[in-house]
C-alpha atoms as a PDB file:
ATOM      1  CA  UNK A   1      22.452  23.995  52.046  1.00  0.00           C
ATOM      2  CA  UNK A   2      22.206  23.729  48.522  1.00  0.00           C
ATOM      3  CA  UNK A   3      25.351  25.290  46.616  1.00  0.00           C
ATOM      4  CA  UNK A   4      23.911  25.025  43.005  1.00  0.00           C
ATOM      5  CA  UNK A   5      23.732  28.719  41.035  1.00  0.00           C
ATOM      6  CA  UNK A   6      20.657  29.682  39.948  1.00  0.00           C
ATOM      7  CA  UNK A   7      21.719  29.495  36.168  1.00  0.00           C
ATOM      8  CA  UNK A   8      22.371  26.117  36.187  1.00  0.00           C
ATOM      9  CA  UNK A   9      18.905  25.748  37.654  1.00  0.00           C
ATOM     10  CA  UNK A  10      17.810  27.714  35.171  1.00  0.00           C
ATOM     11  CA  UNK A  11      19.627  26.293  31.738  1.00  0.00           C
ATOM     12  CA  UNK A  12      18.252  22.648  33.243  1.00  0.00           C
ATOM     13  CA  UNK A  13      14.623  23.993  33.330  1.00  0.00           C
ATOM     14  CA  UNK A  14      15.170  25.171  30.125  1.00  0.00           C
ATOM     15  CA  UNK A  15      16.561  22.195  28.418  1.00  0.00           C
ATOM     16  CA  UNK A  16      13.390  19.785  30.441  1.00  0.00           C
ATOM     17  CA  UNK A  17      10.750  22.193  28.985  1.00  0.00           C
ATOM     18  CA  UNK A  18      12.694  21.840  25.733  1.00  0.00           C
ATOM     19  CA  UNK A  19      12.509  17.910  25.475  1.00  0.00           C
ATOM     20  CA  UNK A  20       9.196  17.977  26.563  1.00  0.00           C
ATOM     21  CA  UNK A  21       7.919  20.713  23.645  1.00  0.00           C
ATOM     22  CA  UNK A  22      10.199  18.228  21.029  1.00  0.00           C
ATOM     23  CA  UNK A  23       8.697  15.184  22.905  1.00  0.00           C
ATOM     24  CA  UNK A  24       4.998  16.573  22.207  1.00  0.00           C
ATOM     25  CA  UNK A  25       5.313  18.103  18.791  1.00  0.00           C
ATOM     26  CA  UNK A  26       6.979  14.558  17.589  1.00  0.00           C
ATOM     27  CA  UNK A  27       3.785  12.749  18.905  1.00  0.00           C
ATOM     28  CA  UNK A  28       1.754  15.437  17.513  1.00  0.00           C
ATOM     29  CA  UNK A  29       3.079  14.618  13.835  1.00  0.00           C
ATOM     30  CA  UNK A  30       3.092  10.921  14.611  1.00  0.00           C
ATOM     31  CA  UNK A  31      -0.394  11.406  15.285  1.00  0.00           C
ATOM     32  CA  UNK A  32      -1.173  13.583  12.125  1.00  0.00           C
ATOM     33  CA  UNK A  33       0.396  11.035  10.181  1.00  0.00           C
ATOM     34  CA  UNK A  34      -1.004   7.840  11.153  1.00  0.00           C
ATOM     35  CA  UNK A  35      -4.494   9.556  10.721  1.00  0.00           C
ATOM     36  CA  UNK A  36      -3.742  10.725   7.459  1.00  0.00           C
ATOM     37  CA  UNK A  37      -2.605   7.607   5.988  1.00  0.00           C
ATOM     38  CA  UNK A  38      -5.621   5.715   7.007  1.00  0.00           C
ATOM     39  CA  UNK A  39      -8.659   5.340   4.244  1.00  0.00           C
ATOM     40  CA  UNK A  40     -11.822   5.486   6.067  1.00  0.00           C
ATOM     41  CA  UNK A  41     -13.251   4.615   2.559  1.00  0.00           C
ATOM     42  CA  UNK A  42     -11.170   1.528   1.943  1.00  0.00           C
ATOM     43  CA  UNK A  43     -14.152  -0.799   3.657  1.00  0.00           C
ATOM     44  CA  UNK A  44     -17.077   1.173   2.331  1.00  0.00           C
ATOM     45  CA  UNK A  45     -16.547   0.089  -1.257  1.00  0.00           C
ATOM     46  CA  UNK A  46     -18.416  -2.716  -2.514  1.00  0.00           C
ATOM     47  CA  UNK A  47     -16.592  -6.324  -3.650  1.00  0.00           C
ATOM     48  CA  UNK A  48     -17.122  -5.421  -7.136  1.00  0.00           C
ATOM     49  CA  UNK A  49     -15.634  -2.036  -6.720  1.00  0.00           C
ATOM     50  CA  UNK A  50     -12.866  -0.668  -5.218  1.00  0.00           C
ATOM     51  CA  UNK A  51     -10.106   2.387  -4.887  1.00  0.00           C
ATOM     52  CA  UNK A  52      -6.706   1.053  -6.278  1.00  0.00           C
ATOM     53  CA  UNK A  53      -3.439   2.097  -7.955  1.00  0.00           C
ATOM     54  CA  UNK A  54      -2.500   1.081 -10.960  1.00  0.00           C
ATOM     55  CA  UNK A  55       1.379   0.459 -10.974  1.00  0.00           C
ATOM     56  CA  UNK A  56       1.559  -0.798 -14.518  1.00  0.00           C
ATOM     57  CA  UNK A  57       0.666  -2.876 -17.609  1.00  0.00           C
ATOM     58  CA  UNK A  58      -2.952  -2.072 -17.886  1.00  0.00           C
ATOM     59  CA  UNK A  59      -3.109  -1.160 -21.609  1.00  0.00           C
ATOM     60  CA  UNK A  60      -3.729   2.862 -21.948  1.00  0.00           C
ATOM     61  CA  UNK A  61      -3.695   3.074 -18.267  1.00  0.00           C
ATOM     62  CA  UNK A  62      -0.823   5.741 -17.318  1.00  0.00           C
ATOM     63  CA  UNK A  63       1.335   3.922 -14.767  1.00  0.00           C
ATOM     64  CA  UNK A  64       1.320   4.878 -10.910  1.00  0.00           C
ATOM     65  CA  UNK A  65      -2.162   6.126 -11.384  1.00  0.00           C
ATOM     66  CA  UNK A  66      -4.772   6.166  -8.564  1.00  0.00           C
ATOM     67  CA  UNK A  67      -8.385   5.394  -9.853  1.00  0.00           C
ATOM     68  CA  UNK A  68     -11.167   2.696  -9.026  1.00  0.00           C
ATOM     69  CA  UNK A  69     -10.902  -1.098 -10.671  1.00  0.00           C
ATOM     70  CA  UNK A  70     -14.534  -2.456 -11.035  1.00  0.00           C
ATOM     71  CA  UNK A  71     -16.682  -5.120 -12.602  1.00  0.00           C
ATOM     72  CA  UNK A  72     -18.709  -4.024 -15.255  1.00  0.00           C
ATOM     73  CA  UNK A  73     -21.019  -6.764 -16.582  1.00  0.00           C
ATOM     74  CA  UNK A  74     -18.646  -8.696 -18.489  1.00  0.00           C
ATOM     75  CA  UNK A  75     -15.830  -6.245 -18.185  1.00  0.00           C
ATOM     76  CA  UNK A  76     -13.194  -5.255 -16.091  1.00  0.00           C
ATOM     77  CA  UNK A  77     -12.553  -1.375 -15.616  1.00  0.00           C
ATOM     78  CA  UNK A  78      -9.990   0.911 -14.482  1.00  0.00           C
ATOM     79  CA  UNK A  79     -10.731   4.766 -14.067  1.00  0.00           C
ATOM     80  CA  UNK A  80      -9.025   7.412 -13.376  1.00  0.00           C
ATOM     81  CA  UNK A  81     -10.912  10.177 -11.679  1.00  0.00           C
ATOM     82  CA  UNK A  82     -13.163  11.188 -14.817  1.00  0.00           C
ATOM     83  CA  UNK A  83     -11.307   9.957 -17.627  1.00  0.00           C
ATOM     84  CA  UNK A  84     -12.782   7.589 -19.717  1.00  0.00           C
ATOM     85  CA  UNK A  85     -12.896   3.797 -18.080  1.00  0.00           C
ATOM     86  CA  UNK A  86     -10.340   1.501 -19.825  1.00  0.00           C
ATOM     87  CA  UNK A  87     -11.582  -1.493 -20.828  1.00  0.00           C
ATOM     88  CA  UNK A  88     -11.145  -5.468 -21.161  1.00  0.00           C
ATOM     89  CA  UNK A  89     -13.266  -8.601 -21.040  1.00  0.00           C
ATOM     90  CA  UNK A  90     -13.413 -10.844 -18.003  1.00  0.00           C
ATOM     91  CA  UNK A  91     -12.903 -13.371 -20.365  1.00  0.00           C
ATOM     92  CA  UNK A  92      -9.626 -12.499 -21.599  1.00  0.00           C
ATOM     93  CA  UNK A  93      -8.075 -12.581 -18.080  1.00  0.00           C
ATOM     94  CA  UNK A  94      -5.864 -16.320 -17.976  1.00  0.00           C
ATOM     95  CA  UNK A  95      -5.515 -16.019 -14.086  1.00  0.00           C
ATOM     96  CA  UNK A  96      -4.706 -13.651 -11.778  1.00  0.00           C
ATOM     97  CA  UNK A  97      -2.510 -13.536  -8.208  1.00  0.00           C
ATOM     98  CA  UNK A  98      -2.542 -11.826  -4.943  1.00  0.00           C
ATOM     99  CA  UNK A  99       0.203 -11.027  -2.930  1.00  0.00           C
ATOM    100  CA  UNK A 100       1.255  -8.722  -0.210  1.00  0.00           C
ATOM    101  CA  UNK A 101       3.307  -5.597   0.148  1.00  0.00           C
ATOM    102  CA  UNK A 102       4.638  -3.650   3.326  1.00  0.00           C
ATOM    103  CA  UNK A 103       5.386   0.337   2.574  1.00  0.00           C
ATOM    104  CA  UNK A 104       6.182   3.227   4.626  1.00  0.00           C
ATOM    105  CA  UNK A 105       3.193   5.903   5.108  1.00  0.00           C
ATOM    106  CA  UNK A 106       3.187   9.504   6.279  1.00  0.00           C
ATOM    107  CA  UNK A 107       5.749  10.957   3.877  1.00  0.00           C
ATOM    108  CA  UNK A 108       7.497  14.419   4.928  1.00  0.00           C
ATOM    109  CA  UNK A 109       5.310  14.716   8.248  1.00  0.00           C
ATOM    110  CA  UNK A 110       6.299  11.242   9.150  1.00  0.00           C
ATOM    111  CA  UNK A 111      10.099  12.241   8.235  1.00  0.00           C
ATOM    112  CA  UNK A 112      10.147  15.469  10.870  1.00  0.00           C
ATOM    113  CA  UNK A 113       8.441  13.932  13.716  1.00  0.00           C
ATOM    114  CA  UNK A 114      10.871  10.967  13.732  1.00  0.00           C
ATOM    115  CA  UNK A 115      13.730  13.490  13.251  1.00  0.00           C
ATOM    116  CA  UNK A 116      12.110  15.372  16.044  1.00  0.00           C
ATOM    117  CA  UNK A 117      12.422  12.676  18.668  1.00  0.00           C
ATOM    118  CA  UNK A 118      15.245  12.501  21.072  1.00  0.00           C
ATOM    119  CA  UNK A 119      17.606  10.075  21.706  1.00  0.00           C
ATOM    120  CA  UNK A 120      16.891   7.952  18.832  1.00  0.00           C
ATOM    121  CA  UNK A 121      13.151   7.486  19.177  1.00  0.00           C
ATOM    122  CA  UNK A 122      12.374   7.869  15.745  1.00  0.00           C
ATOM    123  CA  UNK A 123      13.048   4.383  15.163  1.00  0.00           C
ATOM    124  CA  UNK A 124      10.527   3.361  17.378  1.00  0.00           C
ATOM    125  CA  UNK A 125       8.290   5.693  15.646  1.00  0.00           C
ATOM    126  CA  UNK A 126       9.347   3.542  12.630  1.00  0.00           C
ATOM    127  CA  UNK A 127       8.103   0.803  13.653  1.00  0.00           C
ATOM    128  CA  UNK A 128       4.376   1.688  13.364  1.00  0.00           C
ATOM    129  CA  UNK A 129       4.454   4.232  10.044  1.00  0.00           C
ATOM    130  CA  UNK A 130       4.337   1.149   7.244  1.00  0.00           C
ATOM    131  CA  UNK A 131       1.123  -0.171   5.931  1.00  0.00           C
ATOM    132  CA  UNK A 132       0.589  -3.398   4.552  1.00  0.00           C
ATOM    133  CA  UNK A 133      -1.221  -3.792   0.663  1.00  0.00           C
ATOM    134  CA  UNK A 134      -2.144  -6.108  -1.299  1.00  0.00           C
ATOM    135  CA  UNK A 135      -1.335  -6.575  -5.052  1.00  0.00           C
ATOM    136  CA  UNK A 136      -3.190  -8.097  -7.684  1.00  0.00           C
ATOM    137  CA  UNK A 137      -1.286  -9.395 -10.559  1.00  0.00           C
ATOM    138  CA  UNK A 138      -3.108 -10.482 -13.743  1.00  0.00           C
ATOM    139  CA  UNK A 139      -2.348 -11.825 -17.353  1.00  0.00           C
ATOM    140  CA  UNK A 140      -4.893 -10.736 -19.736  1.00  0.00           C
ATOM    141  CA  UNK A 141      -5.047 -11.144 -23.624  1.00  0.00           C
ATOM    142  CA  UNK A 142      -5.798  -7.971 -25.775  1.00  0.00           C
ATOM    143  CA  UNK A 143      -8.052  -8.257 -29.082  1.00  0.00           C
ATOM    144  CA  UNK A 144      -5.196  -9.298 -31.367  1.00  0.00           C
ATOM    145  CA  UNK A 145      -4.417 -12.314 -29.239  1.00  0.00           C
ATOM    146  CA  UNK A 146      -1.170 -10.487 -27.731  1.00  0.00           C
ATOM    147  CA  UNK A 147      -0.214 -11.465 -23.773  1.00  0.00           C
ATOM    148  CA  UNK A 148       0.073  -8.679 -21.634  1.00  0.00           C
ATOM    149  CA  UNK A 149       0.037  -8.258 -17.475  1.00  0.00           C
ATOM    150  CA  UNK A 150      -0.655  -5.828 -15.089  1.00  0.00           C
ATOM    151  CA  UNK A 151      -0.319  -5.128 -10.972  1.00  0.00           C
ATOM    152  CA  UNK A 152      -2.161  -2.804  -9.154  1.00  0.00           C
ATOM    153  CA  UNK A 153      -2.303  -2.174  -5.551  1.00  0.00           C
ATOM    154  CA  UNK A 154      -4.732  -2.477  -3.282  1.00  0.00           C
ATOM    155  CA  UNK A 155      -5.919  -1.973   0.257  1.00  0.00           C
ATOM    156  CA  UNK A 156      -5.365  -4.927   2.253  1.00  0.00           C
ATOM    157  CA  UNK A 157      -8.506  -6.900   3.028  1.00  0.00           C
ATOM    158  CA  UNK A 158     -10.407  -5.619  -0.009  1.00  0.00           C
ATOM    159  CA  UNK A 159     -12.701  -8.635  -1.115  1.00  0.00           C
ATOM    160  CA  UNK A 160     -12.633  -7.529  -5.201  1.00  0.00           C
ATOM    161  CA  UNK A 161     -10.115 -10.932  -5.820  1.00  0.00           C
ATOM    162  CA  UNK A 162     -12.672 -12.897  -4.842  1.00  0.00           C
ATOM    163  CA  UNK A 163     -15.328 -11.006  -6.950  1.00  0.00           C
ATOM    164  CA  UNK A 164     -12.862 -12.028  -9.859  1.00  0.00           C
ATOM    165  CA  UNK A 165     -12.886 -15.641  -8.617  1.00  0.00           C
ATOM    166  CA  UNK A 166     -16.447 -15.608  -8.999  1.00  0.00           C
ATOM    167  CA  UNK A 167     -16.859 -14.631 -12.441  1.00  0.00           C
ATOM    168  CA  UNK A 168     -14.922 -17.366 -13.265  1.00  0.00           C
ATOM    169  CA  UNK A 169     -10.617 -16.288 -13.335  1.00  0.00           C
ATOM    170  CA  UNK A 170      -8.390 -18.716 -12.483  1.00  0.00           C
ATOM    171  CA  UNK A 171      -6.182 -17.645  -9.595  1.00  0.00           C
ATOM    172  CA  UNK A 172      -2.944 -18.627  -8.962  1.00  0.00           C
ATOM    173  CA  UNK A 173      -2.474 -19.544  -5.250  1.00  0.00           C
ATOM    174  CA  UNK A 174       1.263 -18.786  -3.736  1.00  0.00           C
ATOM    175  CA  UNK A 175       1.714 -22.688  -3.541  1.00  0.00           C
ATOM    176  CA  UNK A 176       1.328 -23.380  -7.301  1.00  0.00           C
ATOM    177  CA  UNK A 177       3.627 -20.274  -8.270  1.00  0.00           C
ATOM    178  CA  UNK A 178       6.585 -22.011  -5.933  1.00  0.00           C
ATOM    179  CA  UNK A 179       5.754 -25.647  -7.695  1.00  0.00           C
ATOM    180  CA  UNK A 180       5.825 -24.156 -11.457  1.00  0.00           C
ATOM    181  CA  UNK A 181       9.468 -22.166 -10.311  1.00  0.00           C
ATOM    182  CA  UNK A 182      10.955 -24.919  -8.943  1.00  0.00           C
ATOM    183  CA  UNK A 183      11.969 -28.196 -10.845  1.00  0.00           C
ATOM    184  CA  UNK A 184       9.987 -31.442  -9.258  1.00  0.00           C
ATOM    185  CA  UNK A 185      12.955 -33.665 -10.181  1.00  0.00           C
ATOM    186  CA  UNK A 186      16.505 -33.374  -9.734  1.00  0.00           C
ATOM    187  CA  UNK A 187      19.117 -32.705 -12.197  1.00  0.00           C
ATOM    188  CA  UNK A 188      22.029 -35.334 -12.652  1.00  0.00           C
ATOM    189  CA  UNK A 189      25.034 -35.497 -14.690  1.00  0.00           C
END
């Protein structure tokens, strides 16, 4: 016969229902939070328009700004929700590069739920909250001649670089920017 008391029976139920409550709430939030930090937007906007942050240098653009970067005739455009577009001409941009960030998504939720799951399962959880973007780097000269750049992030995938490529901008592949850092010949004594 079985000599187990019936609290221990009990306090083990009660710790299994436990888990299981932490278990689904965690995949709850995980859930929440990978839904959230998807765009469903991000493909429907045309190559000549599209939903970006600027991160900085776009002159009288405030910095870590969302808005949407488009082609304009002759001009490229930032604006932010219904400010007033800022301006320049394609013309003015000298080239332009693309290149590829990887960020954490989901924020606070994301924080709980893989604080929430036991034994060390949040970093597993880790392991599918980043997103990767895309940044677009530019050098661009303002009326008075003067050099300025600018990044701003995009989604990844958007096609609005090569909208850029067809008006004409120069863009600098990842190849040329290793050649132009690094020396061709070796330096002797």
């Amino acid at each position: 016969m079985n000599d187990v008391p019936l609290s221990t029976y009990d306090s083990t139920r009660a710790r299994f229902r436990l888990l299981a409550a932490v278990t689904y709430l965690a995949l709850v939030l995980l859930w929440c939070a990978v839904a959230y930090a998807q765009d469903p937007g991000a493909n429907s906007a045309s190559s000549s328009e599209t939903r970006v942050i600027h991160v900085l240098g776009f002159q009288n653009a405030p910095n870590n700004s969302s808005g949407r970067l488009s082609i304009d005739g002759d001009d490229l455009q930032f604006q932010k929700g219904t400010d007033a577009p800022v301006r320049i001409k394609i013309s003015s941009i000298r080239d332009f590069s693309v290149g590829e960030i990887d960020k954490q998504v989901g924020g606070v939720p994301m924080k709980v739920g893989k604080a929430a799951v036991p034994f060390g399962g949040g970093r597993a959880v880790s392991l599918f909250s980043h997103k990767r973007y895309e940044t677009l780097r530019m050098e661009y000269s303002d009326s008075s001649g003067g050099l300025h750049g600018a990044v701003f992030q995009l989604n990844k995938g958007e096609a609005f670089t090569v909208a850029l490529a067809a008006k004409g901008v120069h863009q600098i592949k990842p190849a040329e920017t290793k050649a132009q850092a690094s020396p061709s010949g070796r330096h002797e004594k």
